[in-house]
Protein backbone atom coordinates (compact mmCIF):
# COMPACT_ATOMS: atom_id res chain seq x y z
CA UNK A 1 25.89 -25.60 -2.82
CA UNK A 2 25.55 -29.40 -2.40
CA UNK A 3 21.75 -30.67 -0.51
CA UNK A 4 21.36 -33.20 1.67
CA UNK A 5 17.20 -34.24 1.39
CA UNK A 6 15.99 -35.89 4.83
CA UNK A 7 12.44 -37.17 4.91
CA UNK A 8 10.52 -37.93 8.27
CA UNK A 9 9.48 -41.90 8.09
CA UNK A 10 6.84 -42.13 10.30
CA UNK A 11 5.36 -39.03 13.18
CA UNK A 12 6.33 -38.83 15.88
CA UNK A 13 4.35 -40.28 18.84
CA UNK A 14 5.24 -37.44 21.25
CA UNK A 15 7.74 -34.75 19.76
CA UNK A 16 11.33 -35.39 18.01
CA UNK A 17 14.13 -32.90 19.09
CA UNK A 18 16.19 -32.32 15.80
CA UNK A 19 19.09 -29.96 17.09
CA UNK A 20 21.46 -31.77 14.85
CA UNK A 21 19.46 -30.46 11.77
CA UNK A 22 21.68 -27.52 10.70
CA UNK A 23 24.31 -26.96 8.00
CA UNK A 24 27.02 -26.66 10.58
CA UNK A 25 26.31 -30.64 12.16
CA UNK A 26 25.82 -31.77 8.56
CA UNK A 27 28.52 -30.28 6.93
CA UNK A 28 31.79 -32.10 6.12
CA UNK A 29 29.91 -35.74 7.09
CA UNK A 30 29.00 -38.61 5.00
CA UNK A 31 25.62 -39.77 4.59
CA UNK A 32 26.45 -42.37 7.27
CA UNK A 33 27.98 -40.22 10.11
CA UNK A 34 24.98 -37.66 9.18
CA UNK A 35 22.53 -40.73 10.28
CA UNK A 36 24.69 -41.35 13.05
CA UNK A 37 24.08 -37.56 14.18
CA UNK A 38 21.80 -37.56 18.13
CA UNK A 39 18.02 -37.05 18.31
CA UNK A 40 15.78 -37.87 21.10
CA UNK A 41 11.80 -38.22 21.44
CA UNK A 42 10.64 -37.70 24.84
CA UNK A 43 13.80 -39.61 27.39
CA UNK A 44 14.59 -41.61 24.33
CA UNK A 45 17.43 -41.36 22.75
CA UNK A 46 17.75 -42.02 18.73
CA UNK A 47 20.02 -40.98 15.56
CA UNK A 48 18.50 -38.90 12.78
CA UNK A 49 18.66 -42.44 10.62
CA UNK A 50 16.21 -43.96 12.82
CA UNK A 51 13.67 -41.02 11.46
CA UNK A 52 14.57 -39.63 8.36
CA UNK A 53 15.72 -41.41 5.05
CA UNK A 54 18.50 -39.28 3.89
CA UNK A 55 20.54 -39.00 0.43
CA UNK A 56 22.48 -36.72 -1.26
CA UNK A 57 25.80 -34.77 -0.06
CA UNK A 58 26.60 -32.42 2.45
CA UNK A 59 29.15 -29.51 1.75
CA UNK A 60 32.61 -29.05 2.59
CA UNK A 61 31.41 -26.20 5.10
CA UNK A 62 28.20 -24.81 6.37
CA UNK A 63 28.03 -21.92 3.63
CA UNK A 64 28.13 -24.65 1.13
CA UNK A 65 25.30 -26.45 2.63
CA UNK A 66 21.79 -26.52 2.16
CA UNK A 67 19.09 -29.48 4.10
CA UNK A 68 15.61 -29.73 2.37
CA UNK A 69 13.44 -31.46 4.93
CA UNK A 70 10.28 -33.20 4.41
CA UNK A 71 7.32 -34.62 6.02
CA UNK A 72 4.91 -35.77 6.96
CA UNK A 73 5.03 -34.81 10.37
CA UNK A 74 7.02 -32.29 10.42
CA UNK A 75 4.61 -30.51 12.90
CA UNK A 76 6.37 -32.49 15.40
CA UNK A 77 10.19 -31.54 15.20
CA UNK A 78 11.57 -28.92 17.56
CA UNK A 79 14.68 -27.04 16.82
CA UNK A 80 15.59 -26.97 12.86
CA UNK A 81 17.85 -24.78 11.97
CA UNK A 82 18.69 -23.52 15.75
CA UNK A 83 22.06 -22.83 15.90
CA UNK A 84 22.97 -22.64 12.46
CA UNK A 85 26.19 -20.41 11.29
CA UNK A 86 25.60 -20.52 7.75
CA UNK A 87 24.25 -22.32 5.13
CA UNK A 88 20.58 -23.05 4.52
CA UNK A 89 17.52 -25.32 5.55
CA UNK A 90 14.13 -25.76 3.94
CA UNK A 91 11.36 -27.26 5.66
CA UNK A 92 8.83 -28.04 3.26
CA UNK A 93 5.16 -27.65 6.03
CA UNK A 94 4.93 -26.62 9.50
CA UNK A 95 7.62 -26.65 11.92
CA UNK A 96 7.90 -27.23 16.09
CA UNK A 97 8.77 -24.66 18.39
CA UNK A 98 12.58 -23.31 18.82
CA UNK A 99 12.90 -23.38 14.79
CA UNK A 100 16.06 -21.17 14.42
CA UNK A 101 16.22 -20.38 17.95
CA UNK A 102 19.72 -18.82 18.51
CA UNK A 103 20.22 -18.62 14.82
CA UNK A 104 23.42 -16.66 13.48
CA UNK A 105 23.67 -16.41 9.80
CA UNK A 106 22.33 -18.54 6.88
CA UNK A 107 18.68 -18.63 5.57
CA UNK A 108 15.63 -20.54 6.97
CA UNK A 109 12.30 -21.04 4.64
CA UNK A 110 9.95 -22.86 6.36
CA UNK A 111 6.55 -23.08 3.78
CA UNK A 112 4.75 -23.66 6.80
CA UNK A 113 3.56 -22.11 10.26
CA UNK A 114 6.16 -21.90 12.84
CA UNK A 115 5.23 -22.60 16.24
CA UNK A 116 5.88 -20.80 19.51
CA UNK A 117 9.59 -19.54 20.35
CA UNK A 118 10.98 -19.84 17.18
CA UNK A 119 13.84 -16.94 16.38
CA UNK A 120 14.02 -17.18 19.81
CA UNK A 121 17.28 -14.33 20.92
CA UNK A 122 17.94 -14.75 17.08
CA UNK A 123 21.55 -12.79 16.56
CA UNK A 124 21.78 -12.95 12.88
CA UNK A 125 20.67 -14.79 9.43
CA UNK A 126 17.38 -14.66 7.80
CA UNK A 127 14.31 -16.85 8.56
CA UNK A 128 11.32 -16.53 5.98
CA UNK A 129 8.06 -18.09 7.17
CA UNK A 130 4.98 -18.58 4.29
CA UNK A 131 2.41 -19.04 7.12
CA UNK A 132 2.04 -17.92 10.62
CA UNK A 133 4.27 -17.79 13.71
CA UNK A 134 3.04 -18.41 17.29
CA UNK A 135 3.75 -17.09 20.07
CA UNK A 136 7.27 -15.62 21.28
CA UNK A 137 8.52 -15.08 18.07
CA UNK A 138 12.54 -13.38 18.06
CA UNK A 139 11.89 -13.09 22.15
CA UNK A 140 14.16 -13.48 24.98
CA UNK A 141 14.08 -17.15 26.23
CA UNK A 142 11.85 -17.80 29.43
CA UNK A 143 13.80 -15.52 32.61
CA UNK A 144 16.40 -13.82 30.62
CA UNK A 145 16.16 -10.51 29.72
CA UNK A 146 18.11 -10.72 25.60
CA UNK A 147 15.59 -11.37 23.35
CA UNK A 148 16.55 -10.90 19.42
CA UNK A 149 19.83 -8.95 19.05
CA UNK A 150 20.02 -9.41 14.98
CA UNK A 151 19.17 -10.53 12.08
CA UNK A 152 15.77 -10.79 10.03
CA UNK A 153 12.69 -12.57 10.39
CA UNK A 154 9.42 -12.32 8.13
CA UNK A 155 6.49 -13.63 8.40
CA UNK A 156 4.28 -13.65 5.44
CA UNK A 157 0.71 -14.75 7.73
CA UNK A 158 0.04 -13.55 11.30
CA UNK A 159 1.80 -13.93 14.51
CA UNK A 160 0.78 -15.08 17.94
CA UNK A 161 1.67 -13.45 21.30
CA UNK A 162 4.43 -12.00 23.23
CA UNK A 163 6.64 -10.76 19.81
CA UNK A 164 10.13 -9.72 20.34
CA UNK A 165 9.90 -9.67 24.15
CA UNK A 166 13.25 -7.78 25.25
CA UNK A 167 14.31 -7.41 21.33
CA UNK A 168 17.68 -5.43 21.22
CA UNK A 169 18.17 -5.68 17.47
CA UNK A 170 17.52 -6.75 13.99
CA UNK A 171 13.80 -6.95 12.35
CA UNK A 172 10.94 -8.91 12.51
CA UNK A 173 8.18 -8.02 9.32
CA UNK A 174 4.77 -9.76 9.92
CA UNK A 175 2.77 -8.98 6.75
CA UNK A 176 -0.81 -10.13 8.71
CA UNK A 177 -1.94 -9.05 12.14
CA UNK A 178 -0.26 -10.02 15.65
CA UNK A 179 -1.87 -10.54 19.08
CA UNK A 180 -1.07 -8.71 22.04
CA UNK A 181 1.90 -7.88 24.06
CA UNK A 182 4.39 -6.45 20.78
CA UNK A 183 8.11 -5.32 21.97
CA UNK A 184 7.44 -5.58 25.66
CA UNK A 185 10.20 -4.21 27.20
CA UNK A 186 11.93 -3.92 23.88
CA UNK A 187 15.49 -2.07 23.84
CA UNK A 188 16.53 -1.72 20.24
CA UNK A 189 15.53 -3.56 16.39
CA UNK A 190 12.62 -3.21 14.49
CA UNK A 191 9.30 -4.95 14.20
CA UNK A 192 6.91 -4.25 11.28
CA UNK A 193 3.28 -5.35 11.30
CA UNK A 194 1.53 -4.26 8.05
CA UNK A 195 -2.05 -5.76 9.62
CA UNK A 196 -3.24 -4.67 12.59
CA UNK A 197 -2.22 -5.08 16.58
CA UNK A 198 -4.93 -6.16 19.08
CA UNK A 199 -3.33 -3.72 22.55
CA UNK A 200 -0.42 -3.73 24.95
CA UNK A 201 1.89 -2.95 21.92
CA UNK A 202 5.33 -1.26 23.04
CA UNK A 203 4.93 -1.72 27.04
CA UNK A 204 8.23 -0.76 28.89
CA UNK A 205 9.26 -0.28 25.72
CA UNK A 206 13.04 1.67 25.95
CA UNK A 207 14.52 1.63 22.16
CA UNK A 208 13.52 0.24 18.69
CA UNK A 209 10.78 1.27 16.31
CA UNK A 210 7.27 -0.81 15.87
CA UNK A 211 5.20 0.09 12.69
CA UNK A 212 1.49 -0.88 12.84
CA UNK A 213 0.54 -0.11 9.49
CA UNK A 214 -3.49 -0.77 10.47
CA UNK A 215 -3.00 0.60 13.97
CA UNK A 216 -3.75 -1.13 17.61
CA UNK A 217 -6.98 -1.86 19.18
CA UNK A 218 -6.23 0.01 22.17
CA UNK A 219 -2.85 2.32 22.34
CA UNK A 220 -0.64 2.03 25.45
CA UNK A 221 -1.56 5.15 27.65
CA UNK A 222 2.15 5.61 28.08
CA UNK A 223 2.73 6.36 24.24
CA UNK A 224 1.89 10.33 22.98
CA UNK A 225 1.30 11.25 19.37
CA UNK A 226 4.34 13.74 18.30
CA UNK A 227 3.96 14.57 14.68
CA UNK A 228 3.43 13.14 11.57
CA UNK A 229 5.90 11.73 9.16
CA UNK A 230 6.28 10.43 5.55
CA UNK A 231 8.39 7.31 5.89
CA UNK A 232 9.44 4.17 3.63
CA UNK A 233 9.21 0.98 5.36
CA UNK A 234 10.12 -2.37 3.43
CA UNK A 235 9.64 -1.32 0.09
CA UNK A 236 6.65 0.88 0.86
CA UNK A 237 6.71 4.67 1.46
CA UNK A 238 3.02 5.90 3.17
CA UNK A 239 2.17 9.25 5.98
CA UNK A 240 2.54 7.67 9.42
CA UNK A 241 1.47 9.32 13.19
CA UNK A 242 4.50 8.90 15.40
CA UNK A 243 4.04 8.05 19.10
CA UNK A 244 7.09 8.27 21.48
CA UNK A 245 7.00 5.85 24.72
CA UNK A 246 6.45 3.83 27.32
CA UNK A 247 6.73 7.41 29.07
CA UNK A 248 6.09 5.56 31.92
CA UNK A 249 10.08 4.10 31.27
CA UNK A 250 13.47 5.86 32.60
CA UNK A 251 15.21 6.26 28.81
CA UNK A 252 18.83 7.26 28.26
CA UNK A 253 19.86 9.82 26.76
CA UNK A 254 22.44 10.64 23.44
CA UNK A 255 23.63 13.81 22.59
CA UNK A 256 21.94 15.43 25.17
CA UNK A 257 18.78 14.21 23.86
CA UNK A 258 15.81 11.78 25.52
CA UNK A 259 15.82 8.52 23.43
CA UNK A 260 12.37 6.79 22.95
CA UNK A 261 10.96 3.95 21.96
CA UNK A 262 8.48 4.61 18.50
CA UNK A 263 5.57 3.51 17.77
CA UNK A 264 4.24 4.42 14.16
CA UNK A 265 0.68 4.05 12.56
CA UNK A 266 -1.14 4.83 9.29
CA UNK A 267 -2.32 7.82 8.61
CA UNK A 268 -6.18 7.58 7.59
């Protein structure tokens, strides 16, 4: 796999919009035509050479690919990796929001914190985070009703707000504790929080499976304890209580039987 290094040369006054920072815009280019690639900062326009000194070599294809991006200021680019195919990007801090936003294969590691909206209706690929996500993570984008469809996302500190709103598909693993509002409306995928939940976890929940390994400040009144069950989740295999829900939901129905939405917690 060939690398292409970019490093940020100053920060950005407002925020820069790095869309062309993916495998799939790099690959097959010359250093040159890579600096040529857009960016913009607010209404102005600009190439990724007027940022970021780049060297090295970009790949025949995507899959052959990888973009190791550096600071400082990295706090202040939107968008890395959104879009990608395949391939790999490394952004060595903290990352804007929409970092892999419609992402559909390759891997992300970002050794920061993402910020809000990032994985936003993720379909595929894998995005590994070493500090926190905001809010939105793997949701549906603002109005629309697909939020993640595929794919896996983990986040190795806590996560904001508003997770997986409308998730149909793939996983989301948040090894700290996550705010309120967890796989609102969700309709498929899994999310895995080994912390703990604050409340409104699972609301109009359909589908999909949410393990809260330290349980939720307040349970949803539409979710109802059903048994208990020994179950391994990521590695891990512990007694959970099962909850089945939103009851308060109209959900389908396979085989004959009522398919719910799960909600699973510790067993103390």
């Amino acid at each position: 796999m060939n690398t292409v290094t970019i490093k940020l040369k100053k920060v950005p006054d407002l925020y820069l919009e790095c869309e062309s920072v993916t495998p799939d815009k790099f690959a097959g280019k010359s250093l040159e035509e890579i600096a040529a690639l857009p960016c913009s900062e607010g209404k102005r326009n600009y190439t990724l050479g007027d940022w970021f000194e780049i060297s090295g070599a970009a790949g025949a294809t995507a899959e052959e690919t990888k973009i190791d991006v550096y600071g400082p200021g990295t706090s202040k680019c939107k968008y890395f990796g959104a879009w990608m195919t395949a391939g790999e990007v490394v952004v060595n801090g903290t990352a804007d929001m929409f970092t892999g936003a419609w992402m559909e294969g390759g891997k992300l590691h970002v050794k920061g914190d993402v910020r809000s909206f990032s994985g936003l209706q993720m379909k595929g690929g894998e995005m590994l985070v070493e500090g926190r996500a905001w809010n939105y993570l793997g949701a549906a984008y603002r109005g629309d009703w697909r939020g993640m469809q595929g794919g896996l996302i983990r986040i190795k500190g806590d996560a904001g707000s508003d997770v997986a709103t409308f998730m149909n598909g793939g996983t989301i693993i948040i090894e700290g504790n996550a705010d309120i509002h967890i796989g609102t409306h969700a309709e498929g995928g899994t999310i895995i929080i080994k912390g703990k939940a604050h409340r409104r976890v699972g609301g109009q929940m359909v589908k999909g499976e949410i393990y809260v390994f330290h349980g939720c400040d307040v349970m949803m009144p539409g979710f109802k304890k059903v048994e208990e069950r020994e179950i391994e989740v990521d590695g891990e295999t512990h007694m959970f209580n099962v909850f089945i829900g939103d009851l308060g939901e109209r959900h389908p129905k396979s085989k004959g039987e009522v398919v719910y939405g799960h909600i699973y917690t510790l067993k103390e």
